[in-house]
Each structure stands twice: as C-alpha cells, then as structure tokens.
N, C-alpha and C. Protein backbone atom coordinates (compact mmCIF):
# COMPACT_ATOMS: atom_id res chain seq x y z
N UNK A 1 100.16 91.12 9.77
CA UNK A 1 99.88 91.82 8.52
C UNK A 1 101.13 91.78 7.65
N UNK A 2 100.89 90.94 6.53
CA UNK A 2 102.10 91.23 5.30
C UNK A 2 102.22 92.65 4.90
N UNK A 3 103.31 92.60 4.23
CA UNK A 3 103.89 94.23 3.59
C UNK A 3 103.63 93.75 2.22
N UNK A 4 103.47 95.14 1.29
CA UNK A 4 103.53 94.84 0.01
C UNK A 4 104.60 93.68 -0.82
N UNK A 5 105.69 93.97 -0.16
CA UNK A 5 106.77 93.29 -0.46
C UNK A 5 106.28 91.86 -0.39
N UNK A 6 105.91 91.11 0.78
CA UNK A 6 105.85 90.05 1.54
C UNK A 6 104.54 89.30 0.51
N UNK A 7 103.27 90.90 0.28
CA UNK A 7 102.30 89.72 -0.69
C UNK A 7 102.65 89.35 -1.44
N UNK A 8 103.42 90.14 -2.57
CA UNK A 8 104.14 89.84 -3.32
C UNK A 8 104.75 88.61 -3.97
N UNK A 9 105.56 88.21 -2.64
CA UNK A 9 106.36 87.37 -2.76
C UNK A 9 105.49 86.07 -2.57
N UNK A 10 104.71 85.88 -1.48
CA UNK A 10 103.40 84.94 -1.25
C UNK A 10 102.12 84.71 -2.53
N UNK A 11 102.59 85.54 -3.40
CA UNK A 11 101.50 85.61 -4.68
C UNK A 11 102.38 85.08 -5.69
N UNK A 12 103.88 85.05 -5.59
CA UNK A 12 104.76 84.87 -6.74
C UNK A 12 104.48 82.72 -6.43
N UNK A 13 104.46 83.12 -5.06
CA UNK A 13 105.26 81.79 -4.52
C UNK A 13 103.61 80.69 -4.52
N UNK A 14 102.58 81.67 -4.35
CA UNK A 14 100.97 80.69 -4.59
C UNK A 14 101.20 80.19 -6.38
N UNK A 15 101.15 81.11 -7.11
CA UNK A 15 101.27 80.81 -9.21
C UNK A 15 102.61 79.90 -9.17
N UNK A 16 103.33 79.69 -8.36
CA UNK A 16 104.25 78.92 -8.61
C UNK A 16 104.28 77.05 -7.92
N UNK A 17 103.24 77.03 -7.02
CA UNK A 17 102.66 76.21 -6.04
C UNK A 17 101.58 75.75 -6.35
N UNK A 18 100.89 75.13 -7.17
CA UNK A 18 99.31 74.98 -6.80
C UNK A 18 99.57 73.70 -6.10
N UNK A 19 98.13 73.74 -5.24
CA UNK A 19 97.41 72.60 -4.65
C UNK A 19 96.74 72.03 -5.35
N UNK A 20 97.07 70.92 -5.07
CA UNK A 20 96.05 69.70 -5.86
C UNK A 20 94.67 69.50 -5.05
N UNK A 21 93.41 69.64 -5.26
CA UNK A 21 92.68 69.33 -4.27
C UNK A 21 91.75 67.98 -4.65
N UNK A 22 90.84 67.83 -3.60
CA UNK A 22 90.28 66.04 -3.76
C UNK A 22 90.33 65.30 -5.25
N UNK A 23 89.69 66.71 -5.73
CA UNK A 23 89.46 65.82 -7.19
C UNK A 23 90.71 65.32 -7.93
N UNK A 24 91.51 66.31 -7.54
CA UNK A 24 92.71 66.10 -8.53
C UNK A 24 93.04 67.41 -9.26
N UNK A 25 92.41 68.34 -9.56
CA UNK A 25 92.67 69.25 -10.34
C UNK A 25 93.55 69.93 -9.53
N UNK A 26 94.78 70.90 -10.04
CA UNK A 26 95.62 71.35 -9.38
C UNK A 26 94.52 73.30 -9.30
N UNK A 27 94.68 73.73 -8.02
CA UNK A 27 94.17 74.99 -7.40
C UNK A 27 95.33 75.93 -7.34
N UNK A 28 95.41 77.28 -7.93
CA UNK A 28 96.31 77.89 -7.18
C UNK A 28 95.53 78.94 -5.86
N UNK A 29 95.96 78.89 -5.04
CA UNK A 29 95.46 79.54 -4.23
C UNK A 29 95.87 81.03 -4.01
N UNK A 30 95.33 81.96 -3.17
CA UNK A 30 95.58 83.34 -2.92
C UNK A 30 96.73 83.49 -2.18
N UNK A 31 97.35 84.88 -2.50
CA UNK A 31 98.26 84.92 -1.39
C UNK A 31 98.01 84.23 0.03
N UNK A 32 96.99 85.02 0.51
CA UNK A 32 96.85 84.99 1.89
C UNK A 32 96.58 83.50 2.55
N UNK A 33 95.95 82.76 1.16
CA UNK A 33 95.56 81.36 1.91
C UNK A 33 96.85 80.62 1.75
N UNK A 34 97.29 80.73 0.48
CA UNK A 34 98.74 79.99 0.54
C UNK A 34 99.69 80.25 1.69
N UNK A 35 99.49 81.09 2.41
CA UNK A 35 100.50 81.96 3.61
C UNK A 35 99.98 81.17 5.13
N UNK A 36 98.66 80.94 5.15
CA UNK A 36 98.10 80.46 6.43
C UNK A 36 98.22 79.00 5.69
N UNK A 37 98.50 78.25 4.72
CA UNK A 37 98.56 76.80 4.64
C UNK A 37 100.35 76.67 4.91
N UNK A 38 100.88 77.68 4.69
CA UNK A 38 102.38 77.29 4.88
C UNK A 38 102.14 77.60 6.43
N UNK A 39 102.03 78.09 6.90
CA UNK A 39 102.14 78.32 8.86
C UNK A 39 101.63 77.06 9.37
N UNK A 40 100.51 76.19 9.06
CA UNK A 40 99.88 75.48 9.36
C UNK A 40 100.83 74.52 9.79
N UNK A 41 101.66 74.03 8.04
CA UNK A 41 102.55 73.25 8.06
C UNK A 41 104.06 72.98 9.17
N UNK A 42 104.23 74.55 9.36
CA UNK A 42 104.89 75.07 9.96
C UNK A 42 105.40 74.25 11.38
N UNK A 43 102.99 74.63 12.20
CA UNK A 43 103.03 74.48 13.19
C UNK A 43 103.52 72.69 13.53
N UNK A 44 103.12 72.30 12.37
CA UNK A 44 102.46 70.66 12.61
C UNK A 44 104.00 69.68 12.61
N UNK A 45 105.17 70.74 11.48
CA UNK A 45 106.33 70.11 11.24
C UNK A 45 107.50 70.28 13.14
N UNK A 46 106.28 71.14 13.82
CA UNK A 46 107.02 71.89 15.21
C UNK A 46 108.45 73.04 14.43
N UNK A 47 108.54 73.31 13.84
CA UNK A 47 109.26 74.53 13.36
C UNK A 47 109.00 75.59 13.64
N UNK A 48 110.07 76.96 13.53
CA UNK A 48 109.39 77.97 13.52
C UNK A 48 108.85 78.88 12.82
N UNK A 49 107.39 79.49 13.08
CA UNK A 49 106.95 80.13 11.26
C UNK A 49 107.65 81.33 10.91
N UNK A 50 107.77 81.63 9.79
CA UNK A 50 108.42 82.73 9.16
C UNK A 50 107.49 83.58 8.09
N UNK A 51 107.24 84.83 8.11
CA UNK A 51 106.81 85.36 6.96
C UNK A 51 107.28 85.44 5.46
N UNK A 52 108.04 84.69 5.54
CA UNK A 52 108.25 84.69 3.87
C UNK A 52 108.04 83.02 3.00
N UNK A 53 108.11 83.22 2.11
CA UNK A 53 107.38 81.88 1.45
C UNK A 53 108.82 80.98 1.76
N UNK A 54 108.95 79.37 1.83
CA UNK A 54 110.04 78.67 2.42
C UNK A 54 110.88 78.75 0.46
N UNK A 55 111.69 77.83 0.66
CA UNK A 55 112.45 77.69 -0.69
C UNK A 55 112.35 76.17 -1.21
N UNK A 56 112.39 75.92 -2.00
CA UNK A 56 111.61 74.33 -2.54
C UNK A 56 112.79 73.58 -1.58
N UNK A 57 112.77 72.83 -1.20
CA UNK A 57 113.77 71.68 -0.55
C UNK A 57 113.90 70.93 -1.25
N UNK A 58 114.98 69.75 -1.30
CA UNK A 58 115.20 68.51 -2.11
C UNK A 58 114.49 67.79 -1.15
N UNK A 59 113.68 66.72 -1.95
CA UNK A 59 113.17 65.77 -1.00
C UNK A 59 113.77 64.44 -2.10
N UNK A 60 113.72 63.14 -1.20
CA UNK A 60 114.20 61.95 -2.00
C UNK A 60 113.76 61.15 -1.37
N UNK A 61 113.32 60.34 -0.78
CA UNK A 61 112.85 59.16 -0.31
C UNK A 61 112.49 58.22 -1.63
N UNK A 62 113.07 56.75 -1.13
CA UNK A 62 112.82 55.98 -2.27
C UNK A 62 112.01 55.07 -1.57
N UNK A 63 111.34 54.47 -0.61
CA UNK A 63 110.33 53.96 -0.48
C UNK A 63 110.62 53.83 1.22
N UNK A 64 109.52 52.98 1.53
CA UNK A 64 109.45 52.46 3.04
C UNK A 64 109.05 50.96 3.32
N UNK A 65 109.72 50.49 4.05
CA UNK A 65 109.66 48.98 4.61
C UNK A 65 109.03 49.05 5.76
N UNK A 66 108.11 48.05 6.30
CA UNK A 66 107.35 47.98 7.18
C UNK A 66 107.17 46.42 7.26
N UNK A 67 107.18 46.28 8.73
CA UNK A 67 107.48 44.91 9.26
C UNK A 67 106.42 45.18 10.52
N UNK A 68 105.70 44.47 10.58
CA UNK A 68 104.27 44.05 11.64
C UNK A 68 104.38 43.46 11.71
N UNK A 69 104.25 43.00 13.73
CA UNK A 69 104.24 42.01 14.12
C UNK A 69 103.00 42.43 15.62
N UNK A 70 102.33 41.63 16.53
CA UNK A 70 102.12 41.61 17.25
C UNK A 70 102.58 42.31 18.44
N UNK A 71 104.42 42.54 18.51
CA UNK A 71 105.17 42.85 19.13
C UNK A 71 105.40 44.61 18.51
N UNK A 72 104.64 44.57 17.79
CA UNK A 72 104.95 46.34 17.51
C UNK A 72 105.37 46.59 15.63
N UNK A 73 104.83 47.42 15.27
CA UNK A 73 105.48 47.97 13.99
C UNK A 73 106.43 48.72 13.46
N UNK A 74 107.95 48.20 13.25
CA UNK A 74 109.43 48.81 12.86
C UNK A 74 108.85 49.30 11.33
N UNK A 75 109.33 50.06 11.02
CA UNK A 75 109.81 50.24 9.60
C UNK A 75 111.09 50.97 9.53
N UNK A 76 111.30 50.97 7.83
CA UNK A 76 112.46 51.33 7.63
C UNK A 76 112.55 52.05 6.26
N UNK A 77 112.97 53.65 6.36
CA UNK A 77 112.93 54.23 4.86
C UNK A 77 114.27 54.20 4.29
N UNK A 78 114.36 53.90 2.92
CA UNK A 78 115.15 53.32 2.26
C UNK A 78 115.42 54.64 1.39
N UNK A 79 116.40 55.73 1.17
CA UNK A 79 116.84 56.34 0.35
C UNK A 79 118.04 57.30 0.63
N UNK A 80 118.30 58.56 0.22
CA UNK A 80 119.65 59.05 0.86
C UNK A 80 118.95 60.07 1.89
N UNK A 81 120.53 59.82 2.98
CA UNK A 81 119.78 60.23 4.63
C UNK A 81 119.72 62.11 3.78
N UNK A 82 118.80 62.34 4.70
CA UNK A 82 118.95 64.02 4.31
C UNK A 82 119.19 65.26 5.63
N UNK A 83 119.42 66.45 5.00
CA UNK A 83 120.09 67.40 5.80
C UNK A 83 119.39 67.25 6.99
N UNK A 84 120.11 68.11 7.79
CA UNK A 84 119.80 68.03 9.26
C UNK A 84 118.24 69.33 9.30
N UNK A 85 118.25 69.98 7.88
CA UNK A 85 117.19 70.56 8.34
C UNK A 85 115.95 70.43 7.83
N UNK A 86 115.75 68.91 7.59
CA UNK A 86 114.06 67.91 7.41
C UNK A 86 114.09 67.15 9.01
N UNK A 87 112.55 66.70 8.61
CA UNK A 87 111.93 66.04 9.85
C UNK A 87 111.22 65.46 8.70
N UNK A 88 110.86 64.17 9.60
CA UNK A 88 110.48 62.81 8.75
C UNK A 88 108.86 63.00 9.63
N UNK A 89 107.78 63.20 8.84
CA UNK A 89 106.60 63.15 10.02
C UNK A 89 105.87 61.72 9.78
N UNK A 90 105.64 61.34 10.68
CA UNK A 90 104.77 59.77 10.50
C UNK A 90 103.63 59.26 10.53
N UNK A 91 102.41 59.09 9.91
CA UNK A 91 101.47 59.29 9.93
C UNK A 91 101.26 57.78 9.61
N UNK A 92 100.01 57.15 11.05
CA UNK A 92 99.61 55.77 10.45
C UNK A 92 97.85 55.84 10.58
N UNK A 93 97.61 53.96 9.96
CA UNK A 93 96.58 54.26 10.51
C UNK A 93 96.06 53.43 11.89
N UNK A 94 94.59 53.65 12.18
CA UNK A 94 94.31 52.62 13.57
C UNK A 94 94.08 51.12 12.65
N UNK A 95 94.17 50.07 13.39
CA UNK A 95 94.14 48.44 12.47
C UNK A 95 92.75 48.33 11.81
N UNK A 96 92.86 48.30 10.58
CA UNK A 96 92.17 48.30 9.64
C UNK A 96 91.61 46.64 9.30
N UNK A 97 90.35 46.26 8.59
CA UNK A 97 90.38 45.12 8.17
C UNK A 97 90.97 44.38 6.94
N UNK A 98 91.31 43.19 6.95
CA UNK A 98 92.27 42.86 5.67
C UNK A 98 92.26 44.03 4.14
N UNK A 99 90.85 43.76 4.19
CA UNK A 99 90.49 44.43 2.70
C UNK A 99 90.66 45.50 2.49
N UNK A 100 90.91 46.43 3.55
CA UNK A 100 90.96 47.99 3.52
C UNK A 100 92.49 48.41 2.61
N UNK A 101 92.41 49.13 1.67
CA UNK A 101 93.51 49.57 0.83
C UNK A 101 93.83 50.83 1.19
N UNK A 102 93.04 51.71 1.74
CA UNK A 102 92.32 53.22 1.47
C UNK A 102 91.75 53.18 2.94
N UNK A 103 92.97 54.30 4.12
CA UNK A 103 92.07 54.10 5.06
C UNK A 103 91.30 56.06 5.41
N UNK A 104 90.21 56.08 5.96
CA UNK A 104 89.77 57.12 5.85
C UNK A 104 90.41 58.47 6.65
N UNK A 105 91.38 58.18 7.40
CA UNK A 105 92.11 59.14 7.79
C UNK A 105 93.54 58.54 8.82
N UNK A 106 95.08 58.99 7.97
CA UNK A 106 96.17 58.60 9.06
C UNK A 106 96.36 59.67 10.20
N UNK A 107 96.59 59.51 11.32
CA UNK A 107 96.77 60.22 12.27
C UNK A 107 98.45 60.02 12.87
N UNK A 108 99.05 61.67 12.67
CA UNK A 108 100.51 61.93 13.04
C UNK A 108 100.69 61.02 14.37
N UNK A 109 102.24 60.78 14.50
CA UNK A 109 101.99 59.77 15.50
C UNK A 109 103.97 59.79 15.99
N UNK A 110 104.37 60.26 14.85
CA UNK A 110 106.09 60.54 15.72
C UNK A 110 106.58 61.70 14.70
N UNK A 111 107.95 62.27 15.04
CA UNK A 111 107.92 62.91 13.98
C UNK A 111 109.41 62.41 14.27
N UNK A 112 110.75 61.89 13.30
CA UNK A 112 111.83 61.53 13.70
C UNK A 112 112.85 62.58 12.22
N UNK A 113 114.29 62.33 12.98
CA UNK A 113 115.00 62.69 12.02
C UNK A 113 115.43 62.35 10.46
N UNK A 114 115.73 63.11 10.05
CA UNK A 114 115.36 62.61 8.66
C UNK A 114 116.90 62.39 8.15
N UNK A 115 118.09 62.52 9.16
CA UNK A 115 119.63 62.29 8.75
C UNK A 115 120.13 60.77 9.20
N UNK A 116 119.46 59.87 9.27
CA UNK A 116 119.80 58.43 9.39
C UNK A 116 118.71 57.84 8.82
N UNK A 117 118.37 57.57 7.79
CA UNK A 117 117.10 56.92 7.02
C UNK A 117 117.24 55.48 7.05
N UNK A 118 118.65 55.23 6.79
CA UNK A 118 118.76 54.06 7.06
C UNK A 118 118.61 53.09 8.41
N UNK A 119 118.40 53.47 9.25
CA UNK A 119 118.04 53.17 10.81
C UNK A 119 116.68 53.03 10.88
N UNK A 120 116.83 51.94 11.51
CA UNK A 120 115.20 51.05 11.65
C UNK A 120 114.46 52.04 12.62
N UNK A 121 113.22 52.72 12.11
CA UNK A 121 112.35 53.29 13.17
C UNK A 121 111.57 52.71 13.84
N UNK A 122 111.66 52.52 15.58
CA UNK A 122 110.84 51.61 15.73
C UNK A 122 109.67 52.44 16.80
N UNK A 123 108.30 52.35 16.06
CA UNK A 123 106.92 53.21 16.69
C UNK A 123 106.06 52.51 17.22
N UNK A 124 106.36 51.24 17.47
CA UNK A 124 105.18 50.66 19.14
C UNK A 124 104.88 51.40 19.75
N UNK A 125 105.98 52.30 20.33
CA UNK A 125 105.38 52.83 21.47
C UNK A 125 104.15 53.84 21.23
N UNK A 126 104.74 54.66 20.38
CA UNK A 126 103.75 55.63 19.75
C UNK A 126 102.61 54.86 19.17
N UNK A 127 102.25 53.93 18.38
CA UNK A 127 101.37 53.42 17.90
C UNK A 127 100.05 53.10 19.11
N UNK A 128 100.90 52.35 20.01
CA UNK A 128 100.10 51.99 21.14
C UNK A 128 99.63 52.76 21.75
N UNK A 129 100.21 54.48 21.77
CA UNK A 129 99.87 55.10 22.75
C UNK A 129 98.08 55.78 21.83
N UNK A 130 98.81 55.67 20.51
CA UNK A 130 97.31 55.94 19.90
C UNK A 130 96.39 55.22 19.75
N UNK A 131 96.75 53.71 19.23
CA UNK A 131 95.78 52.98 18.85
C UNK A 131 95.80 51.88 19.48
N UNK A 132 96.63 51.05 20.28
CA UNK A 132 96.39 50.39 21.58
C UNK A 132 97.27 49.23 20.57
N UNK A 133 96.94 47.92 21.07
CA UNK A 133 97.78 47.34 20.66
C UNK A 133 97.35 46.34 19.61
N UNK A 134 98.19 46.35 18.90
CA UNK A 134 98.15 45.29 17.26
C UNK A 134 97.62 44.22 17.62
N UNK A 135 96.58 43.73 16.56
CA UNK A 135 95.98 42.40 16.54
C UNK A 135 96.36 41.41 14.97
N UNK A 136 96.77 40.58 15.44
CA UNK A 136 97.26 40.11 14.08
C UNK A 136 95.64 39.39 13.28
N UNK A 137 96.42 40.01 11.96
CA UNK A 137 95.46 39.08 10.90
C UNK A 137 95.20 40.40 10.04
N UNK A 138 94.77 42.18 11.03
CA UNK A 138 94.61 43.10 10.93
C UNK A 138 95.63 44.15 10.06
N UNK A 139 95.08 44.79 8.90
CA UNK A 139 95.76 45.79 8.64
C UNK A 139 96.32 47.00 9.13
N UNK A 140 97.65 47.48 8.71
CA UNK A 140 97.71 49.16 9.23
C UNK A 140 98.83 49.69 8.04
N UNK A 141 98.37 50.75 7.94
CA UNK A 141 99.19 51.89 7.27
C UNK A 141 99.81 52.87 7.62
N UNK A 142 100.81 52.99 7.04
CA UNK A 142 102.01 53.78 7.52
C UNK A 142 102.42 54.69 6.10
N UNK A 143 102.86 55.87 6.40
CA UNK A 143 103.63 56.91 5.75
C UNK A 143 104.15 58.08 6.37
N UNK A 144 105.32 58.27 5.50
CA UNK A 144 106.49 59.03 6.10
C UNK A 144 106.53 60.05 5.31
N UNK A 145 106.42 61.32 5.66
CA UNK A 145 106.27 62.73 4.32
C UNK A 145 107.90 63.74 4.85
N UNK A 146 108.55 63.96 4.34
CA UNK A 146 109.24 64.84 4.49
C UNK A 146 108.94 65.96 4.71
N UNK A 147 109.32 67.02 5.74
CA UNK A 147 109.29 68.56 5.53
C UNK A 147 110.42 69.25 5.99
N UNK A 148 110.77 70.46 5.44
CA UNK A 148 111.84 71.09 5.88
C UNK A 148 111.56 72.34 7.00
N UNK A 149 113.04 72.61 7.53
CA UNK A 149 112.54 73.80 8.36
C UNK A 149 111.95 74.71 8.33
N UNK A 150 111.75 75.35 6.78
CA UNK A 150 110.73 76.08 6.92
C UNK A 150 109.34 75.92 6.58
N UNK A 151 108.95 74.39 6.63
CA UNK A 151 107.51 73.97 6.44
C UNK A 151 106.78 73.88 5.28
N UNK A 152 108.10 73.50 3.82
CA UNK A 152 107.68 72.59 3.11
C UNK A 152 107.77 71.49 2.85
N UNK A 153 106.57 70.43 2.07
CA UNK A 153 106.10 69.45 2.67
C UNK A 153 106.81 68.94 1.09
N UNK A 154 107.05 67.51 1.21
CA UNK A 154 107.67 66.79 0.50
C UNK A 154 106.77 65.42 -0.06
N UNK A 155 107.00 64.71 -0.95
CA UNK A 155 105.73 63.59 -1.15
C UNK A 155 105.87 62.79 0.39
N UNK A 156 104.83 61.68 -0.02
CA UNK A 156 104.57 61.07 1.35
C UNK A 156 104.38 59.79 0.64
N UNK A 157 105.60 58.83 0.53
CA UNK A 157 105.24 57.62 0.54
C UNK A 157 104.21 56.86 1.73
N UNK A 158 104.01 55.40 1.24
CA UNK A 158 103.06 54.86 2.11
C UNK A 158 103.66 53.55 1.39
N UNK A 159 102.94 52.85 2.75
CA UNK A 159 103.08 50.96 2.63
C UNK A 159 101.55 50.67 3.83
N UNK A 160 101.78 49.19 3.58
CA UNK A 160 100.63 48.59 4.46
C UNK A 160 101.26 47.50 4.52
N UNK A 161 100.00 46.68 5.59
CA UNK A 161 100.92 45.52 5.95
C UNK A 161 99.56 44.56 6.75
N UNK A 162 99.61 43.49 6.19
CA UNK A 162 98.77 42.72 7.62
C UNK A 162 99.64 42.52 8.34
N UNK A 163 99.07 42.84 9.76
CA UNK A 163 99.97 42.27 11.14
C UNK A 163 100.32 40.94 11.01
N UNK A 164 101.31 40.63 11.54
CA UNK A 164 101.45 39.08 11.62
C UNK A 164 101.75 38.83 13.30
N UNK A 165 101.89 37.31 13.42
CA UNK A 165 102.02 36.84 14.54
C UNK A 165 103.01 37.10 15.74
C-alpha cells in the first residue's frame, strides 16, 4: 500500500511519462498502473523494486551490429559504454523467413552489462538454448533496450540479418 506521499509522487511521475500504446497514441496512465508497470520492469531488468518512481536515466546507444552465421549470432553495440548501473536486456527472435521484417514476438534471451559496449556479445549459446540452432538462408532479429537499476527502460534499437553460411 502507497502513502499519500508515494501516490503523489507516482501520479506526478504517470503526467510526466505517458505510454505509447499499439496505436501510437501516447496514454497517461494512473498512479497505480504506472507503479505495477514500473515493478514489472523491475522484475524482468532482475533489479530490486522500490516504491518510489525511478529517475529518468541517460540512455545512448547508437546502433547494433549483428553478424550471423551458422556458427552462432555475435553482435556488437556501438555507442558510449554506460554506468555500471544499466543492464543491456536482449531480446531476439526464433529464425524467421527471408521476408519477415516484423516478427510477431522477441523473446528475452541474455541480459549483459551495459559498461563495455564496445565488446563483441556473443549469444549462441543462449540463442540455441531457446531456439535451437541457426539455419542459414533464414532470418533473425535482435535488440538490445537499456534499463537502469531502478527499472527504467531506455529505447530499444533493433537489426536483422539473414543467417549466412
């Protein structure tokens, strides 16, 4: 149960936040829902939750490189490394067919540090453990979203890639 104080601050911090939802139109939401979408985040970033609304973080990522091969999918995010208190979460998809641009849902799959960006991430293992192993010719998608320790979420670049040989 929040304190007056606490809705407060969760009502200052929802009018200052909206969500964008499917369509596009930006939502502001209620205290209380804005409060259970930040915990959510919370749980998913593995952090610990806090009752008070987080504080905007700097996020920067300038894009992501992705290299598919048969032998597994490296990528590599390209921008300045950031504090020790983000986590880089990774979300791909299962191998898609050439044409697919737009896949219908990425599934989390590592979550790595976000203070060496420049260091090749390499997620075979994880990939495989979800989606078994790469077939070339086949698409997959990858994106990397920033969040901070206290479980705000940062944009989420993306790339794709046909597998190659």
């Amino acid at each position: 149960m929040l304190s007056s104080a606490q809705h407060l601050a969760w009502a200052s911090y929802a009018n200052t936040h909206p969500v964008v939802n499917t369509l596009g139109v930006p939502v502001v939401l209620s205290p209380n829902a804005m409060f259970s979408k930040i915990r959510l985040q919370q749980r998913a970033a593995g952090v610990s939750t806090t009752d008070v609304p987080p504080v905007d973080g700097e996020y920067s990522i300038a894009n992501i490189t992705l290299v598919a091969t048969v032998t597994g999918p490296v990528f590599t995010i390209s921008g300045p490394d950031q504090s020790t208190g983000y986590v880089g979460i990774v979300r791909t998809s299962a191998l898609l067919s050439p044409g697919v641009s737009y896949p219908p849902r990425l599934k989390q799959i590592a979550k790595v540090a976000a203070d060496a960006w420049s260091t090749p991430i390499d997620i075979a293992a994880a990939y495989s453990t979800f989606f078994g192993s790469l077939v070339a010719g086949q698409r997959i998608i990858v994106e990397c979203q920033l969040a901070s320790d206290e479980g705000h979420y940062g944009p989420k670049p993306s790339t794709s890639i046909i597998v190659g040989s």
